[in-house]
Protein backbone atom coordinates (compact mmCIF):
# COMPACT_ATOMS: atom_id res chain seq x y z
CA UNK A 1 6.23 -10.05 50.09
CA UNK A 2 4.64 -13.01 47.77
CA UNK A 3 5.70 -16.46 48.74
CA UNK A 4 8.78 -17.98 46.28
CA UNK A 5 7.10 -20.36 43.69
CA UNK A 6 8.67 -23.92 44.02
CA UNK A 7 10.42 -23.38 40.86
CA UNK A 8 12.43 -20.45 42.37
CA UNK A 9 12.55 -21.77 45.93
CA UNK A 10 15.43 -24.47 45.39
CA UNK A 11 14.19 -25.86 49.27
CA UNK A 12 10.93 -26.72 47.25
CA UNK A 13 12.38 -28.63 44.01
CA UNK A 14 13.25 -32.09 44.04
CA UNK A 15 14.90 -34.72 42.38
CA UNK A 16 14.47 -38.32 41.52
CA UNK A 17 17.44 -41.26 41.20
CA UNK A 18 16.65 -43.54 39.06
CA UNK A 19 18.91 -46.92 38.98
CA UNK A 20 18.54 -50.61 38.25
CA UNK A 21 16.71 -53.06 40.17
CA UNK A 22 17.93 -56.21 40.84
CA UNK A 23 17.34 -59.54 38.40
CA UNK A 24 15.64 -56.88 35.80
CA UNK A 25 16.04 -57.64 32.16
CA UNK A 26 17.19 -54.87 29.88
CA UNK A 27 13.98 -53.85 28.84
CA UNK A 28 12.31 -54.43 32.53
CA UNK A 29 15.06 -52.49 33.61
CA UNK A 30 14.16 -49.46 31.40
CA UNK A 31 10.22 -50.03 32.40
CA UNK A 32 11.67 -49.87 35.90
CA UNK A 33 13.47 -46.91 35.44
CA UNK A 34 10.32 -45.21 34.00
CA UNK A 35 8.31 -46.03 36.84
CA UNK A 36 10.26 -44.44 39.14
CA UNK A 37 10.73 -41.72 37.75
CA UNK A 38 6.49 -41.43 37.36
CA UNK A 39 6.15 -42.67 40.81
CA UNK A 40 9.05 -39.21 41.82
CA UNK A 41 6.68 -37.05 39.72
CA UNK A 42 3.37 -38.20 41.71
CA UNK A 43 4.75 -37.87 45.10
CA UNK A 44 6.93 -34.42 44.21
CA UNK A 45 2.96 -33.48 43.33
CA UNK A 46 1.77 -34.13 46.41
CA UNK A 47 4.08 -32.26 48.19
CA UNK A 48 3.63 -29.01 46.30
CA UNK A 49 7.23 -29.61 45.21
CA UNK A 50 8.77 -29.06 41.57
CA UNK A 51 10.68 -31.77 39.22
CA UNK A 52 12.89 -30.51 36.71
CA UNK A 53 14.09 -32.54 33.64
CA UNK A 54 17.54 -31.52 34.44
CA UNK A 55 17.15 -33.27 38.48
CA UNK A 56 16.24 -36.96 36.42
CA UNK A 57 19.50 -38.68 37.50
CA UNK A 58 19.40 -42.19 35.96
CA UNK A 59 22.27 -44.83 35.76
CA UNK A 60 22.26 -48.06 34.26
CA UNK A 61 24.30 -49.57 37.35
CA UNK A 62 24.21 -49.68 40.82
CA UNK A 63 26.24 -46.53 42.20
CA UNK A 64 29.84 -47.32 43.05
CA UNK A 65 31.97 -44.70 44.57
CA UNK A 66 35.20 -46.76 43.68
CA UNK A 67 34.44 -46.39 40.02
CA UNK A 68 32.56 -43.30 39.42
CA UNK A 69 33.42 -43.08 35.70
CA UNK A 70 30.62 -45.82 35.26
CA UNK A 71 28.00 -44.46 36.64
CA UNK A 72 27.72 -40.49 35.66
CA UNK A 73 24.20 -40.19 36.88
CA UNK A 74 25.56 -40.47 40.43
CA UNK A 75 28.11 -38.22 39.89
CA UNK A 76 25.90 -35.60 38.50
CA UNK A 77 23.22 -35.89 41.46
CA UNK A 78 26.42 -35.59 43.86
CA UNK A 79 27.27 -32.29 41.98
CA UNK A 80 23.72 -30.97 41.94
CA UNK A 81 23.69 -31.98 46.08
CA UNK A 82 26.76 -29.86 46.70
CA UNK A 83 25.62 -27.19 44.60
CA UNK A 84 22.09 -27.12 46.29
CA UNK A 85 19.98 -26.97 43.60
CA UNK A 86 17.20 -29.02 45.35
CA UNK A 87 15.71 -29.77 48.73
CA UNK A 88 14.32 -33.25 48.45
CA UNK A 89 15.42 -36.34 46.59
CA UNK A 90 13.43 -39.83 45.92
CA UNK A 91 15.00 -43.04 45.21
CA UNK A 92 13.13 -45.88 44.87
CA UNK A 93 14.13 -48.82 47.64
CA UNK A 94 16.92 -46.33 49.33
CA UNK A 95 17.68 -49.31 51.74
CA UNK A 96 19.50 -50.98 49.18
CA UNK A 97 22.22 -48.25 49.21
CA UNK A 98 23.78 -50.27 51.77
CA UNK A 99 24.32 -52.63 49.27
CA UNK A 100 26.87 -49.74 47.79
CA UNK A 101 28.33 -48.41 51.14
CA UNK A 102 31.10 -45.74 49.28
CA UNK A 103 27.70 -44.60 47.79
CA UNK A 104 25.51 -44.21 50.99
CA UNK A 105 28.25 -42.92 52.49
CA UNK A 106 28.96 -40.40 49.94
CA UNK A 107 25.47 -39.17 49.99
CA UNK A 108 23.99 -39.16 53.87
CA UNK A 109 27.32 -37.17 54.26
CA UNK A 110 26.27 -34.23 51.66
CA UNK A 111 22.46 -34.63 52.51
CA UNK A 112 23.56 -33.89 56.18
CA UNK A 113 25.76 -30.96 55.25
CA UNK A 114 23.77 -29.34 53.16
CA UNK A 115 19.93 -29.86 54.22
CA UNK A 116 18.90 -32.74 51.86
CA UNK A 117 15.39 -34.49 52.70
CA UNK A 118 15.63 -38.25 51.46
CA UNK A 119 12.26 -39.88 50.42
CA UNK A 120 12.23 -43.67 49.58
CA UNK A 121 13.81 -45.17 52.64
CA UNK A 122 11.84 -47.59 55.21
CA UNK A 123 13.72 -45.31 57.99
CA UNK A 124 12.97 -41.78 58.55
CA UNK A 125 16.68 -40.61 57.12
CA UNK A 126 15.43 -37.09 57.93
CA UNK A 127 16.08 -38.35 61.67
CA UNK A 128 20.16 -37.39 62.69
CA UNK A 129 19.96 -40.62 64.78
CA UNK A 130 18.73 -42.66 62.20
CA UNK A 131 21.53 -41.02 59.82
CA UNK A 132 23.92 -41.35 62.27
CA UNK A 133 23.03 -45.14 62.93
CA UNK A 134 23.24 -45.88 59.12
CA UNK A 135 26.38 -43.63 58.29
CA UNK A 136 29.08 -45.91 60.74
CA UNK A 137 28.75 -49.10 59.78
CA UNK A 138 28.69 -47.64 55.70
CA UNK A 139 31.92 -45.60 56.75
CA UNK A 140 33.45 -48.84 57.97
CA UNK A 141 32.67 -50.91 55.13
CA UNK A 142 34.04 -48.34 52.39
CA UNK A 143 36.97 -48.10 54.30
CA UNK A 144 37.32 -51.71 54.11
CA UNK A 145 36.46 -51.64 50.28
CA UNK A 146 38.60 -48.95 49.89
CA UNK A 147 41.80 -50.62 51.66
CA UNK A 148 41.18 -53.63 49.63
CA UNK A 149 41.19 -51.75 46.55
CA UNK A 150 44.24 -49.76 46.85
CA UNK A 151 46.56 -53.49 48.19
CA UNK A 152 44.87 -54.96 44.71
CA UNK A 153 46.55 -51.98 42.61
CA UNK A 154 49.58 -51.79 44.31
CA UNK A 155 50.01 -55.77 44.33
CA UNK A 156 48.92 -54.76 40.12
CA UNK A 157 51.46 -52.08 39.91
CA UNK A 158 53.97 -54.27 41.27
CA UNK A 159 53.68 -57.21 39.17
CA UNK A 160 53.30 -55.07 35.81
CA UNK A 161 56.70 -52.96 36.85
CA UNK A 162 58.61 -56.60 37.76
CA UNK A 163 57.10 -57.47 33.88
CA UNK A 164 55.29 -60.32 35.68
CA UNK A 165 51.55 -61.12 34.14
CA UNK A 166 48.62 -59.10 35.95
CA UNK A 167 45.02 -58.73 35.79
CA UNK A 168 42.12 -60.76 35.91
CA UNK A 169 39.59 -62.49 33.52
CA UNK A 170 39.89 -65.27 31.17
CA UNK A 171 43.15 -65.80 29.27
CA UNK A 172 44.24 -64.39 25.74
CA UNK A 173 44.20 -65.93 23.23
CA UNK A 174 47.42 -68.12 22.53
CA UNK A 175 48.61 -68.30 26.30
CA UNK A 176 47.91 -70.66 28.61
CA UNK A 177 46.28 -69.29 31.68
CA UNK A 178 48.64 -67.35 33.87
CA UNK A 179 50.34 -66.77 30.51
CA UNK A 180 53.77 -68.42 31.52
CA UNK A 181 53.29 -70.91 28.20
CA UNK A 182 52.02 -70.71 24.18
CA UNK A 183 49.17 -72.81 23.64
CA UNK A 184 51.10 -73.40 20.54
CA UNK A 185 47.96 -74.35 18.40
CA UNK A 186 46.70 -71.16 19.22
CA UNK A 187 50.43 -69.09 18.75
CA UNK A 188 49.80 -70.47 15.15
CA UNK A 189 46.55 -68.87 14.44
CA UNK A 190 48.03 -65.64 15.76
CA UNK A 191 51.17 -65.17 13.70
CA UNK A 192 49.03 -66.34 11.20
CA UNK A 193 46.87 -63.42 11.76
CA UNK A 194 50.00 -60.78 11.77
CA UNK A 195 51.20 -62.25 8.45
CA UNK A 196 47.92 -61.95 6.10
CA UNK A 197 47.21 -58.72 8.04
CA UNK A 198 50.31 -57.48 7.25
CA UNK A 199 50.21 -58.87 3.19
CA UNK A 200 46.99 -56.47 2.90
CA UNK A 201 43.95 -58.61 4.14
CA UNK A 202 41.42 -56.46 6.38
CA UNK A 203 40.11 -57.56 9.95
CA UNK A 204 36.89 -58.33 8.23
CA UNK A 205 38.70 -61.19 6.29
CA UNK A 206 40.38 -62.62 8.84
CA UNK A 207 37.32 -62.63 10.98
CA UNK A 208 35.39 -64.32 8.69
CA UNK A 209 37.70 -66.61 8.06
CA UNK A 210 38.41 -67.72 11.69
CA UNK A 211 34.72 -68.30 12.47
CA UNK A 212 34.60 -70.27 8.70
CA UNK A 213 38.02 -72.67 9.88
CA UNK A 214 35.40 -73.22 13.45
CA UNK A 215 38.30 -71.58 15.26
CA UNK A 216 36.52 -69.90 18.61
CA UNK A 217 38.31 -67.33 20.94
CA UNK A 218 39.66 -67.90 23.88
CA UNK A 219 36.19 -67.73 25.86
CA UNK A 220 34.96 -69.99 23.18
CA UNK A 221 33.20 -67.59 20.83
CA UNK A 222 32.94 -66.40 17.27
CA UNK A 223 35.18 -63.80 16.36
CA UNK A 224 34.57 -60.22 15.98
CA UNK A 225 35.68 -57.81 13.26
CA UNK A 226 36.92 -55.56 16.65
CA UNK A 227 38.12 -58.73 18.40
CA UNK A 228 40.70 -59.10 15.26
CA UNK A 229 41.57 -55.50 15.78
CA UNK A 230 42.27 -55.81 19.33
CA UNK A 231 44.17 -58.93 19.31
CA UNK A 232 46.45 -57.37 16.26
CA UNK A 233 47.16 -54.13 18.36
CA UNK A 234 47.82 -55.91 21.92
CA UNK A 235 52.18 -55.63 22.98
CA UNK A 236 51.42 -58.57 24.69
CA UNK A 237 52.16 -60.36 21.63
CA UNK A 238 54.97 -59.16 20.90
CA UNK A 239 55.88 -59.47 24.57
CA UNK A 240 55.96 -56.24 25.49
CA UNK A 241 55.78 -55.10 29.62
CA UNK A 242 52.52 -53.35 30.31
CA UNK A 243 51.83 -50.94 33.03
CA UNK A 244 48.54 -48.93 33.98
CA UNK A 245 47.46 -49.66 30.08
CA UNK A 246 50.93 -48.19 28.15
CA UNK A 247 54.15 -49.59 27.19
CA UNK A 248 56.61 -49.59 29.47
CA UNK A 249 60.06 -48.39 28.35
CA UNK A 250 63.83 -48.13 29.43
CA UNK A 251 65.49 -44.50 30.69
CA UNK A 252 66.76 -44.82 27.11
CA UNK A 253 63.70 -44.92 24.96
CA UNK A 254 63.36 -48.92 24.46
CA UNK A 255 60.92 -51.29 25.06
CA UNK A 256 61.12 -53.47 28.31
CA UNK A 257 60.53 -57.47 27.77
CA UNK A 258 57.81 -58.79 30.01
CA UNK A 259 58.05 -62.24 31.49
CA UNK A 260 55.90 -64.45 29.03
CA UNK A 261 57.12 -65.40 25.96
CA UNK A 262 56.24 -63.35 23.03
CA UNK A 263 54.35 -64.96 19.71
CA UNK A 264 55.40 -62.19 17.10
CA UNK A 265 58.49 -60.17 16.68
CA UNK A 266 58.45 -56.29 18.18
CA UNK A 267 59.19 -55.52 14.12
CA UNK A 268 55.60 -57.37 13.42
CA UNK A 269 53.51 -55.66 15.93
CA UNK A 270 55.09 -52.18 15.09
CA UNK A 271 54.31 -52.74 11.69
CA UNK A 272 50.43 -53.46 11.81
CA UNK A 273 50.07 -50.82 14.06
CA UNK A 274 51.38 -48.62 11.67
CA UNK A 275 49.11 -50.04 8.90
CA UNK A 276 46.33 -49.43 10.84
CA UNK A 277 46.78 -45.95 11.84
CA UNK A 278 47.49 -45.40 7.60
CA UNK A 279 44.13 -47.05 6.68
CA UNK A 280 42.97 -45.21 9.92
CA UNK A 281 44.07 -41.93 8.03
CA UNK A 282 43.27 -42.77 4.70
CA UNK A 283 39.55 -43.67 5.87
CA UNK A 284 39.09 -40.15 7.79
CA UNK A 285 40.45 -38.25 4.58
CA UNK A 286 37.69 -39.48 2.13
CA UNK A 287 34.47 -39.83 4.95
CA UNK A 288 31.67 -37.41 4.84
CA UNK A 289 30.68 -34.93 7.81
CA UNK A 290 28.80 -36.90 10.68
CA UNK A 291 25.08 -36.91 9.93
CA UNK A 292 23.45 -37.06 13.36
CA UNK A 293 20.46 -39.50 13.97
CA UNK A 294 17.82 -38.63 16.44
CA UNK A 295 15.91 -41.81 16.38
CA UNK A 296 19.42 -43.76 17.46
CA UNK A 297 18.45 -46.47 20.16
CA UNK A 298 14.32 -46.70 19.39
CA UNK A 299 14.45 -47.88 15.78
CA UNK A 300 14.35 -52.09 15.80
CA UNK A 301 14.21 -54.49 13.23
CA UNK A 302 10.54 -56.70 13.21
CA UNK A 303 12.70 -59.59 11.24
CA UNK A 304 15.59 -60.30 14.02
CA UNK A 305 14.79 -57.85 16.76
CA UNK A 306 18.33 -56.38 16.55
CA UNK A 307 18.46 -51.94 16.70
CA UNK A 308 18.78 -50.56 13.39
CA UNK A 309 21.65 -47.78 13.06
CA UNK A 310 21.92 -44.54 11.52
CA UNK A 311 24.43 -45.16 8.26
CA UNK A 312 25.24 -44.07 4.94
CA UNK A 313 24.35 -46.03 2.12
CA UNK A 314 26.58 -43.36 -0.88
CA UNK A 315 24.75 -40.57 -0.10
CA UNK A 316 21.79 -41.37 1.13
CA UNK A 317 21.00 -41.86 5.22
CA UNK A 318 19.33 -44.93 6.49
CA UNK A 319 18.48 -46.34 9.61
CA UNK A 320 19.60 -50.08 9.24
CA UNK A 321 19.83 -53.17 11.21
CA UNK A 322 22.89 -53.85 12.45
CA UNK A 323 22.42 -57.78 11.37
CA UNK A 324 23.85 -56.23 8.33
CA UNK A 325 27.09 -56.12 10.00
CA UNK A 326 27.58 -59.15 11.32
CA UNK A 327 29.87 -61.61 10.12
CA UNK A 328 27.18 -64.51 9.93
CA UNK A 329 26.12 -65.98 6.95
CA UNK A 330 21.88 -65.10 7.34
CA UNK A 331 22.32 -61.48 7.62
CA UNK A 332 19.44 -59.00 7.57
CA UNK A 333 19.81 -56.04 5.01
CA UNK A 334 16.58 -54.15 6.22
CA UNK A 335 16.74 -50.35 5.83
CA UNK A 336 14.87 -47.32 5.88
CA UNK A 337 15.32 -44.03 4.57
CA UNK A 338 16.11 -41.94 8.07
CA UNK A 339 14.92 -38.77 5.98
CA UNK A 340 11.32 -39.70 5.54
CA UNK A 341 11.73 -41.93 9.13
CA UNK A 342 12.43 -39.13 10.87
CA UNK A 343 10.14 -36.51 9.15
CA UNK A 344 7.06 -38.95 9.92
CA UNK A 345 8.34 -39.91 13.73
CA UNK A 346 8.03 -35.90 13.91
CA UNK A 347 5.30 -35.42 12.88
CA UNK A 348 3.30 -37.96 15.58
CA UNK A 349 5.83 -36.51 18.07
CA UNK A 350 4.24 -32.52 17.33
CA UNK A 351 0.81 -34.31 17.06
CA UNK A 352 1.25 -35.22 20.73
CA UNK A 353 2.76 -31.79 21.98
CA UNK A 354 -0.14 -30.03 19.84
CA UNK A 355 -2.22 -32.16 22.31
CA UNK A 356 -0.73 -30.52 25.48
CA UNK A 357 -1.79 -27.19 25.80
CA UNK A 358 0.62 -25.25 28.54
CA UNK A 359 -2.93 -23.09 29.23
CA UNK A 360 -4.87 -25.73 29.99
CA UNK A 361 -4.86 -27.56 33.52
CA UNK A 362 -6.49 -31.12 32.46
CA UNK A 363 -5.88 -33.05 29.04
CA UNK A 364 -7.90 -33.84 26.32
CA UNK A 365 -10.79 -36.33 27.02
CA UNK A 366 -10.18 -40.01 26.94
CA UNK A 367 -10.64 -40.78 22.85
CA UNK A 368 -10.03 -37.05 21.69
CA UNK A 369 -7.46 -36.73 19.15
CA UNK A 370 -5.33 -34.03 19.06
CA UNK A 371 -5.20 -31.33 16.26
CA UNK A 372 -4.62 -32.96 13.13
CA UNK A 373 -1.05 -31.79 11.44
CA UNK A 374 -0.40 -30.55 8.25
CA UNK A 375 0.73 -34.20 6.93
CA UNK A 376 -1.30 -37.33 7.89
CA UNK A 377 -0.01 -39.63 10.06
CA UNK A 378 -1.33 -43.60 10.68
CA UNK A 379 -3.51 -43.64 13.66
CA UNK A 380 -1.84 -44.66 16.52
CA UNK A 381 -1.95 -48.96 17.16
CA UNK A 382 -4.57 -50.57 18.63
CA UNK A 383 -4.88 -51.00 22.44
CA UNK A 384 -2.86 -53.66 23.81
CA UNK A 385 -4.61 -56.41 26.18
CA UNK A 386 -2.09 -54.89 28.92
CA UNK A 387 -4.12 -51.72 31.05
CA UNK A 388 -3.25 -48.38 30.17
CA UNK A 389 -2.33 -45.58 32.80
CA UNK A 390 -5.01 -42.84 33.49
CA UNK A 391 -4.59 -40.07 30.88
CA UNK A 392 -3.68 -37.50 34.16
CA UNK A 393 -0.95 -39.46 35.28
CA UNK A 394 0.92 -39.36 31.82
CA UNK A 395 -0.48 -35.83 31.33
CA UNK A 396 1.81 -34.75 34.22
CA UNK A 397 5.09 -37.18 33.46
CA UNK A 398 4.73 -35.21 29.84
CA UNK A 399 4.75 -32.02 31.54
CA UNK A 400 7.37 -32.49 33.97
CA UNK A 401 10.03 -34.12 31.81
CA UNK A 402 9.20 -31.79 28.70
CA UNK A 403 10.16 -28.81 31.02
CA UNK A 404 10.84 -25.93 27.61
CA UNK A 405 9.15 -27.69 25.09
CA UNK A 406 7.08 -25.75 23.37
CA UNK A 407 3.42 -27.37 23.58
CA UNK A 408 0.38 -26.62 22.33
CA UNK A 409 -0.03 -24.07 19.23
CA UNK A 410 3.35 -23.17 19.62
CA UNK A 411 4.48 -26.97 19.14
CA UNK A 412 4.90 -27.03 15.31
CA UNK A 413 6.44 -23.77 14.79
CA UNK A 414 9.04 -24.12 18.29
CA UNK A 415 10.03 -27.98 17.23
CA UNK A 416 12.50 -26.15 14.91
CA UNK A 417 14.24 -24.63 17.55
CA UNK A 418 14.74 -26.97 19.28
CA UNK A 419 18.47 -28.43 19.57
CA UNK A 420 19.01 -32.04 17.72
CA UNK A 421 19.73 -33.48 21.21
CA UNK A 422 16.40 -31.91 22.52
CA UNK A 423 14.70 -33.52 19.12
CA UNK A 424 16.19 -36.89 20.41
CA UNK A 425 15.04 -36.94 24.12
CA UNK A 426 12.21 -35.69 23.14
CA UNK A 427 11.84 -38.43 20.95
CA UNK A 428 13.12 -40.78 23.81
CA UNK A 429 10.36 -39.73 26.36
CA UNK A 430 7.83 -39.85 23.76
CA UNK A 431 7.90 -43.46 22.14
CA UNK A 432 9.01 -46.23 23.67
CA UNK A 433 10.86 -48.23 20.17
CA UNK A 434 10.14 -47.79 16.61
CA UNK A 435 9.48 -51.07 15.00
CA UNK A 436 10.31 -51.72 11.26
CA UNK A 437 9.10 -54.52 9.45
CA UNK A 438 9.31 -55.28 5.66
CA UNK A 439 8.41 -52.74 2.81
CA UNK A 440 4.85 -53.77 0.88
CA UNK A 441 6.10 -51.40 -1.47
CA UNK A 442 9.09 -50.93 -4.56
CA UNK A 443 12.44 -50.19 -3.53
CA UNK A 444 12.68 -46.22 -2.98
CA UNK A 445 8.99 -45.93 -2.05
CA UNK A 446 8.64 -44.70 1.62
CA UNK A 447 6.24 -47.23 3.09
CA UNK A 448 4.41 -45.13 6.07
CA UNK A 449 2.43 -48.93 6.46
CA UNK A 450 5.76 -50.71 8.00
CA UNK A 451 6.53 -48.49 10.66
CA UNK A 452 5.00 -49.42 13.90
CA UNK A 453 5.51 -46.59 16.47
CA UNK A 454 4.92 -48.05 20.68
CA UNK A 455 4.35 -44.75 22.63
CA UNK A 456 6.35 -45.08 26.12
CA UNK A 457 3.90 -45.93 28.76
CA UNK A 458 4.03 -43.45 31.86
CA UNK A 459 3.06 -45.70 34.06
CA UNK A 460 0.98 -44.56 37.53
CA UNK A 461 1.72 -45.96 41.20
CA UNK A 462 1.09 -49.57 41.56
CA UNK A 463 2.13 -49.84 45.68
CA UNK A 464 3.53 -47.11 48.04
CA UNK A 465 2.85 -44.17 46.24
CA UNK A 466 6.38 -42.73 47.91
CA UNK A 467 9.49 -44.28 46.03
């Protein structure tokens, strides 16, 4: 009987967790992300073993069993554990799971019960004593966090059902801290708020005209159009008792009074929130199906460096900075038509799957440009001072993480298959941002010349090639 191909052989497919390291930036973070998932790939090589696009598990926080909801990368790898789908799993410095002992808890247990190999850890984890050794003192401490957890909520519950304040963080806006007193100045500004709302003014307004009177929030800031909105729908103002995030209410329907004094009437706060939900309404009935955006989190703006969002300008789609919604006086209007955006970031994107033929074992030569398309595109930018990886190493990351793609000939004519989420993270693994700067030509010209596309850089192994 032939030997099971690692691709059928779940013992013989592996995955890679990929999570934040400590002290990186946002975009370090992402460049650290990408190299361990590169440095998974190279190692999963090695060992004759397969790495599926679907077994990527990546998080933008440190794994925390307490609060799972925040971190559904860790969730998902759980799932994929208990369902066996793999036999091996890299994460890149596994020692600082102990950091997160719910998490390494959570995961020697399953990687014990159901065969998992571990890769990444200074310790041989596939040792039982060396399991063992790290698995009590994690079980302790999540008890501990766990313990600790549960006397905060019901010390929480407790409070919020006696209509006493509760929670943490800085203090609203017109109470003192603690919330036992106005601060009248700022009591003011709120009923202030209900009263113009209420006469027809939008949040918008009122924003801008807080941050134009030099009134900050509470922490000191410039309002938001979604810090109006939240402050207008809060029962706290109209002292309202609060518990687990609703309103709490009497056996006979009514509203409970909390202990802190309240800075609008019940009547007031009932009635904005029944403005809003009307505008709410009215604003659903007359907008247009949802367009989707593929290029949503790569597209920046050269001028202030802020993302540009997908939007709708009448009837036509742009991808626009969101300066343009900001409540500051210097805003930035750039824009650019997502139509012909998108049809030329497709076009480089098929250039580069043309270049990756599924029959052929090595890639093109260093300086060989793939197949020219149907449509010109620019020529990619010049090198950057920074090295490049070796062309094999990103030859394999492109092959591993487009796992169904069609590539090669079959690129142009299978890109239409393809799902508009598939388009996107296809996008995603392909360019690193999209930079925009300022059309050289009339308005409603598409300016190929201002769009600056960074390909994402696959970096190889720079230390221990085992994560």
């Amino acid at each position: 009987m032939p030997a099971a191909s690692p691709a059928s052989d779940p013992a013989r497919r592996a995955a890679v967790y990929c999570w934040p390291l400590t002290g990186a930036t946002s975009r370090d973070g992402q460049d650290s992300l990408d190299l361990q998932e590169s440095l998974a790939r190279e190692r999963s090589a090695a060992l004759g073993l397969t790495l599926a696009a679907r077994h990527v598990f990546t998080d933008a926080r440190p794994p925390a069993a307490l609060s799972p909801a925040a971190q559904p990368g860790w969730a998902a790898l759980l799932d994929a554990v208990t369902a066996q789908e793999f036999g091996h799993l890299f994460l890149h410095q596994a020692e600082r799971l102990a950091e997160h002992p719910c998490a390494l808890t959570e995961l020697l247990t399953l990687a014990t019960r159901h065969g998992l190999r571990l890769h990444g850890h200074p310790q041989d984890l596939d040792d039982p004593a060396v399991r063992a050794a790290l698995l009590r003192p994690a079980e302790r401490a999540c008890r501990a966090a766990r313990l600790s957890s549960e006397r905060a909520r019901t010390a929480h519950r407790a409070a919020a059902e006696a209509g006493r304040t509760h929670g943490g963080g800085l203090r609203p806006f017109g109470y003192a801290a603690g919330m036992a007193e106005l601060v009248e100045a700022e009591a003011v500004v709120v009923r202030e708020l209900f009263a113009r709302f209420l006469a027809g003014e939008s949040l918008r307004a009122l924003a801008l005209d807080l941050n134009h009177r030099r009134i900050p929030t509470a922490y000191g800031k410039n309002w938001t159009v979604s810090g109006v909105g939240r402050l207008i729908a809060a029962p706290r103002y109209a002292g309202l008792r609060l518990l687990a995030g609703g309103i709490v209410r009497s056996p006979e329907g009514g509203y409970l009074s909390a202990g802190w004094p309240a800075c609008v009437s019940v009547a007031d706060w009932e009635a904005a929130g029944e403005l809003r939900s009307r505008r709410a309404r009215e604003q659903a009935a007359t907008s247009r199906p949802r367009r989707v955006y593929p290029l949503t989190s790569l597209v920046r703006c050269t001028r202030c460096e802020r993302h540009m969002v997908g939007s709708m300008v009448g009837t036509y789609p742009t991808y626009a900075c969101t300066s343009s919604s900001s409540l500051e006086a210097d805003r930035c209007s750039r824009h650019i038509g997502a139509e012909s955006l998108e049809a030329h970031v497709t076009e480089r994107a098929i250039a580069l799957l043309e270049a990756l033929a599924p029959d052929r074992a090595e890639p093109p030569a260093d300086g060989a440009h793939p197949r020219a398309p149907s449509r010109p595109v620019p020529s990619p930018p010049a090198p950057s001072a920074q090295p490049q990886p070796p062309h094999r190493a990103l030859h394999r990351a492109l092959h591993g993480a487009l796992h169904g793609v069609p590539l090669g000939a079959a690129a142009r004519s299978g890109w239409s298959g393809l799902t508009p989420a598939r388009k996107a993270a296809v996008f995603r693994h392909l360019f690193a941002s999209i930079r925009i700067s300022a059309s050289a030509t009339s308005r409603g010209v598409f300016d190929p010349t201002r769009i600056e596309i960074r390909p994402r850089t696959h970096r190889p192994a720079t230390g221990p090639a085992t994560p």
